[in-house]
Structures are given as C-alpha cells and as structure tokens.
Protein backbone atom coordinates (compact mmCIF):
# COMPACT_ATOMS: atom_id res chain seq x y z
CA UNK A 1 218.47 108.34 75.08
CA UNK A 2 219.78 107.84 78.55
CA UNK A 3 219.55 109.81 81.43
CA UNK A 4 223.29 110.98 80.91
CA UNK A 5 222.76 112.01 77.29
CA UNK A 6 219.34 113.82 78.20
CA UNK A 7 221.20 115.93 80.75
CA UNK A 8 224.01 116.48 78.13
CA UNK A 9 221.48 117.45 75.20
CA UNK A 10 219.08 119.64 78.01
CA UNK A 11 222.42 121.66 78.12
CA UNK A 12 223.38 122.42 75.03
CA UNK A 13 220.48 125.93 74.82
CA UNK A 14 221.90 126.87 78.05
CA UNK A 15 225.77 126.50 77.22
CA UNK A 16 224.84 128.35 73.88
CA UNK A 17 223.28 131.08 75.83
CA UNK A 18 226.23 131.71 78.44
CA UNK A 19 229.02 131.12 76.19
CA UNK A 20 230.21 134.24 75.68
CA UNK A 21 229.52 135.19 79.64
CA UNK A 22 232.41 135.37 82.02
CA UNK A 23 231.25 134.14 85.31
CA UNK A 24 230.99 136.29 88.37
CA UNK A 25 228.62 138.16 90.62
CA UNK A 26 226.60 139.83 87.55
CA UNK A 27 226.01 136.11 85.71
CA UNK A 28 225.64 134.41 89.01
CA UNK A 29 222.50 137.30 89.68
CA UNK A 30 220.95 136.70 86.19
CA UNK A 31 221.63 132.62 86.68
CA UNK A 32 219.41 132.56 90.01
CA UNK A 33 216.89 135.35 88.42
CA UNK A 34 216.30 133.43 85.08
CA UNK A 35 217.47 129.59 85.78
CA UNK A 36 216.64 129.38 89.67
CA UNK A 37 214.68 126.68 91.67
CA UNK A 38 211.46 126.35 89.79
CA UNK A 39 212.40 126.99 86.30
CA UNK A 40 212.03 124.74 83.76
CA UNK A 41 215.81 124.17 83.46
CA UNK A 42 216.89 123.88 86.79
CA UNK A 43 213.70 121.52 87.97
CA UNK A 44 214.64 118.95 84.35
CA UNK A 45 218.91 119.44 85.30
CA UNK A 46 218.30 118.69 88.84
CA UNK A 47 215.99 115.95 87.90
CA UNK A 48 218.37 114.05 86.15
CA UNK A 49 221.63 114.58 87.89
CA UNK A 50 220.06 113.71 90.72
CA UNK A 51 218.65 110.37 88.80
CA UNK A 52 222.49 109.97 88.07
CA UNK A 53 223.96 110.07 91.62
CA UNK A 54 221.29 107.66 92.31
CA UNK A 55 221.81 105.17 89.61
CA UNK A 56 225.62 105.54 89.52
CA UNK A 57 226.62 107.08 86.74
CA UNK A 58 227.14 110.57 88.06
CA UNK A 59 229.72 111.58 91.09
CA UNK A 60 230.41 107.97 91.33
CA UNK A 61 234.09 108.55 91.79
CA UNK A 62 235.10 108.15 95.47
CA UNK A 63 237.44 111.60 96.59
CA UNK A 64 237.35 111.01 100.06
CA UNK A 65 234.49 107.87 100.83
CA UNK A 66 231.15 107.93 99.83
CA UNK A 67 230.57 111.71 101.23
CA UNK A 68 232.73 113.41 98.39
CA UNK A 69 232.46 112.13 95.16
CA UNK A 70 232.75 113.40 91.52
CA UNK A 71 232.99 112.70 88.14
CA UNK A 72 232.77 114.28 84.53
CA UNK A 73 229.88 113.77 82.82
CA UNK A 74 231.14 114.74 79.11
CA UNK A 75 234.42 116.08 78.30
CA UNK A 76 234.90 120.14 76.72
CA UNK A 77 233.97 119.32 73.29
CA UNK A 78 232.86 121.39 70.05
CA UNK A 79 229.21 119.88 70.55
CA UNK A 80 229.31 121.43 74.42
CA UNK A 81 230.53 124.75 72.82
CA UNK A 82 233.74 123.77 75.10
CA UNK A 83 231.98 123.25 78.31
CA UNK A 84 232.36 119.82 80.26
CA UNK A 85 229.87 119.19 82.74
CA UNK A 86 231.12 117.49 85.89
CA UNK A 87 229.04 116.49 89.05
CA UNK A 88 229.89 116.85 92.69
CA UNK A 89 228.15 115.13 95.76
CA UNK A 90 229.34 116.46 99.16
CA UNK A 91 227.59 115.59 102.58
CA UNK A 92 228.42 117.35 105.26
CA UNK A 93 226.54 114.75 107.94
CA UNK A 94 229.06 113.10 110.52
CA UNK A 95 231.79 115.26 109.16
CA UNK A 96 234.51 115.49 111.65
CA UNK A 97 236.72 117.88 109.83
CA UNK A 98 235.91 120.67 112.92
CA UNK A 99 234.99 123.22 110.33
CA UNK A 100 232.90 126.66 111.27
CA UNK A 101 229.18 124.85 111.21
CA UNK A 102 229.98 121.27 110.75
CA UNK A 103 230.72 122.55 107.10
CA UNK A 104 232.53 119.95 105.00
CA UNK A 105 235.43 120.53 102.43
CA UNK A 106 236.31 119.15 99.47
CA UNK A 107 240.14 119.44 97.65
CA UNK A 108 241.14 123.22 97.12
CA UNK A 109 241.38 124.36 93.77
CA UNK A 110 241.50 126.96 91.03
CA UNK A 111 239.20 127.96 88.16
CA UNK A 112 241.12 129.38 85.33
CA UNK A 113 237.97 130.52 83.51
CA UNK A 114 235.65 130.56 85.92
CA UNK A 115 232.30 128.03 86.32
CA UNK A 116 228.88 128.16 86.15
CA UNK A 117 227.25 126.43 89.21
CA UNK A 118 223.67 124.43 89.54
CA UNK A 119 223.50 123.95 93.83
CA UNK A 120 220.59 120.99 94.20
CA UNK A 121 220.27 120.33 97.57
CA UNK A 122 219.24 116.56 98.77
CA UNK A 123 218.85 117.75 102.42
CA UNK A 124 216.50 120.23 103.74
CA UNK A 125 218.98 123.32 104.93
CA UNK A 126 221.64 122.02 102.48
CA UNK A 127 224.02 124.35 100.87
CA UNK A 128 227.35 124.80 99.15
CA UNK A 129 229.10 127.76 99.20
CA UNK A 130 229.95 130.22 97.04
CA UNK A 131 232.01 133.25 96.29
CA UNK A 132 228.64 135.53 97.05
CA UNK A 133 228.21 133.01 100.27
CA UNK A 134 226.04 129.96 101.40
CA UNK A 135 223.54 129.03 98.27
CA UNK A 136 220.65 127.01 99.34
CA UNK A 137 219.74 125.82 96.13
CA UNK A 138 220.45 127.47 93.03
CA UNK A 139 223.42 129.08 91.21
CA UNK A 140 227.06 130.37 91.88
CA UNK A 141 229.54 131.32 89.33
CA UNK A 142 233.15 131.98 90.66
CA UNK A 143 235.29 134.20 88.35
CA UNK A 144 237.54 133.32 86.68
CA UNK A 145 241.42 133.03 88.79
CA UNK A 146 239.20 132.40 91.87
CA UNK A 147 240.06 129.43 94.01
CA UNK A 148 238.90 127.84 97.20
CA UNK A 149 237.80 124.93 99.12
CA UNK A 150 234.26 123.46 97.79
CA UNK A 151 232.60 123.08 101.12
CA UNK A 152 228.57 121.85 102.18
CA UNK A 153 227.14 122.23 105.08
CA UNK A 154 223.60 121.12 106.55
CA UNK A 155 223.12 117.67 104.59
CA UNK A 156 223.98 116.87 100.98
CA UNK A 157 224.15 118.51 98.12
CA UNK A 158 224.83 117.88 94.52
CA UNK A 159 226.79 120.70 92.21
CA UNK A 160 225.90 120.48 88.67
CA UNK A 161 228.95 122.64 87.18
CA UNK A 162 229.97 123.72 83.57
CA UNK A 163 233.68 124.49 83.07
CA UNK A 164 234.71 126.57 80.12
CA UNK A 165 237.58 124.95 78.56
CA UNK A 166 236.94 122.11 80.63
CA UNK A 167 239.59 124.10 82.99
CA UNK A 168 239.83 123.58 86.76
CA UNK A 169 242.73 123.33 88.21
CA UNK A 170 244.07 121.11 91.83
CA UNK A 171 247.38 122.00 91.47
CA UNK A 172 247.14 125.19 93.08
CA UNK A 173 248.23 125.47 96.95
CA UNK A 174 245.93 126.51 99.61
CA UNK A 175 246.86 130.08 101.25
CA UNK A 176 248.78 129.03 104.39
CA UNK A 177 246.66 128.64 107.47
C-alpha cells in the first residue's frame, strides 16, 4: 500500500467511530481527550500526512504560492462512510498580510456539516485556529453553518480534516470589514 492509501485505510475506525457525531465544542473536547498528540492515531495520521506534504502527494495544490496549499486526499465515498479527507499546509513565516500576530489566512469559507480537524504542527509554536481558539497541535471541530478564515500563525502547520458529505463551501462572502 502507499502512504496515501495507509492514511485512507488508518481512517476508516475513526470515521466509523464519529460518524454519527456532529462536530462542535463537545466532539472537539473528546477528539483532543481520546485522539490528541501522543495517541496512537494522531502520532500514525500525522506521520503520514506529513510523509505526504513531503513527498508531494498531499497539499500539493498551490492556493496562494507554496505557503497555502491543499488538496483532497479521497473523495466522500461509501468506503469513507461519506467523509473525504483533504489536507491543508499554511505557513505563516514572511507573511505580509498585517494580520493580529503575523497570523496568516487562507480563503474564507463555510462548513455546511461541520469538520473534524487533526492540527500537526511542523514549527515549534505553530498553530491554526479554531472556533475554541489557537490549537497548538491537536483537534478542532467547527459546527456545522460555521465559517471563517483558516488562519496559522507561528510557523507551519498541516490540517488533516474530514468533511462529512465531503461539504465545504467558498462561495460564502466574508462579513464586511
């Protein structure tokens, strides 16, 4: 198997096992508690996505240059219990967006039915943020209807993220500034 269908098949437990969640706060609480930074999971998904980003075949799709990239790993299908698993990497160094802490953000968008989100930070002091605020390494799960900016600060990270229905939506406007 290759890296890409390891990742996909190390999945498949956890997507059975949250499939019936709805993401938010609660499920983001229990994701960190059970599936944090030194579980099994987490160390093997991190592992390999991060073996992707560095052999290409994960967020190898330019969004804006080589510091925001992204691309979906395997589309929502019956075997993913309608997941698709997409990776993001965002680095934040030499940003010159003049965001609050050198933060850097990605395109704004919506999640219809929420997300389940693996944070693996490449940098020391890396994070992403999140709807419960900066995560370091670990898990966020916006609910679904949220929407924001995906923004890093403090290095680069990669986001490992599960979307049920494959939904995510970047047709949605930004609130005016």
């Amino acid at each position: 198997m290759t890296d890409r269908e390891t990742l996909i098949a190390a999945s498949l437990p956890f997507l059975a096992e949250i499939q019936d969640m709805t993401a938010g706060t609660e499920v983001e609480q229990w994701l960190n508690a059970k599936y944090g930074p030194g579980s099994a999971l987490y160390d093997e998904l991190a592992a390999l996505v991060k073996a992707g980003v560095r052999d290409g075949w994960a967020a190898n799709v330019e969004i804006r240059g080589r510091h925001y990239r992204r691309s979906r790993i395997c589309e929502a299908t019956p075997e993913t219990l309608g997941f698709s698993i997409t990776a993001v990497y965002m680095d934040s160094t030499g940003n010159t967006q003049g965001n609050p802490e050198g933060s850097f953000r990605g395109d704004y968008h919506a999640h219809p039915y929420g997300e389940f989100n693996m944070v693996i930070p490449l940098d020391e002091g890396a994070a992403l943020a999140g709807p419960n605020g900066w995560c370091h390494g670990g898990w966020t799960a916006p609910a679904p209807g949220s929407h924001h900016y995906p923004e890093a600060k403090g290095g680069a990270v990669i986001a490992l993220f599960y979307l049920p229905a494959g939904r995510i939506s970047y047709h949605i406007q930004p609130p005016a500034a």
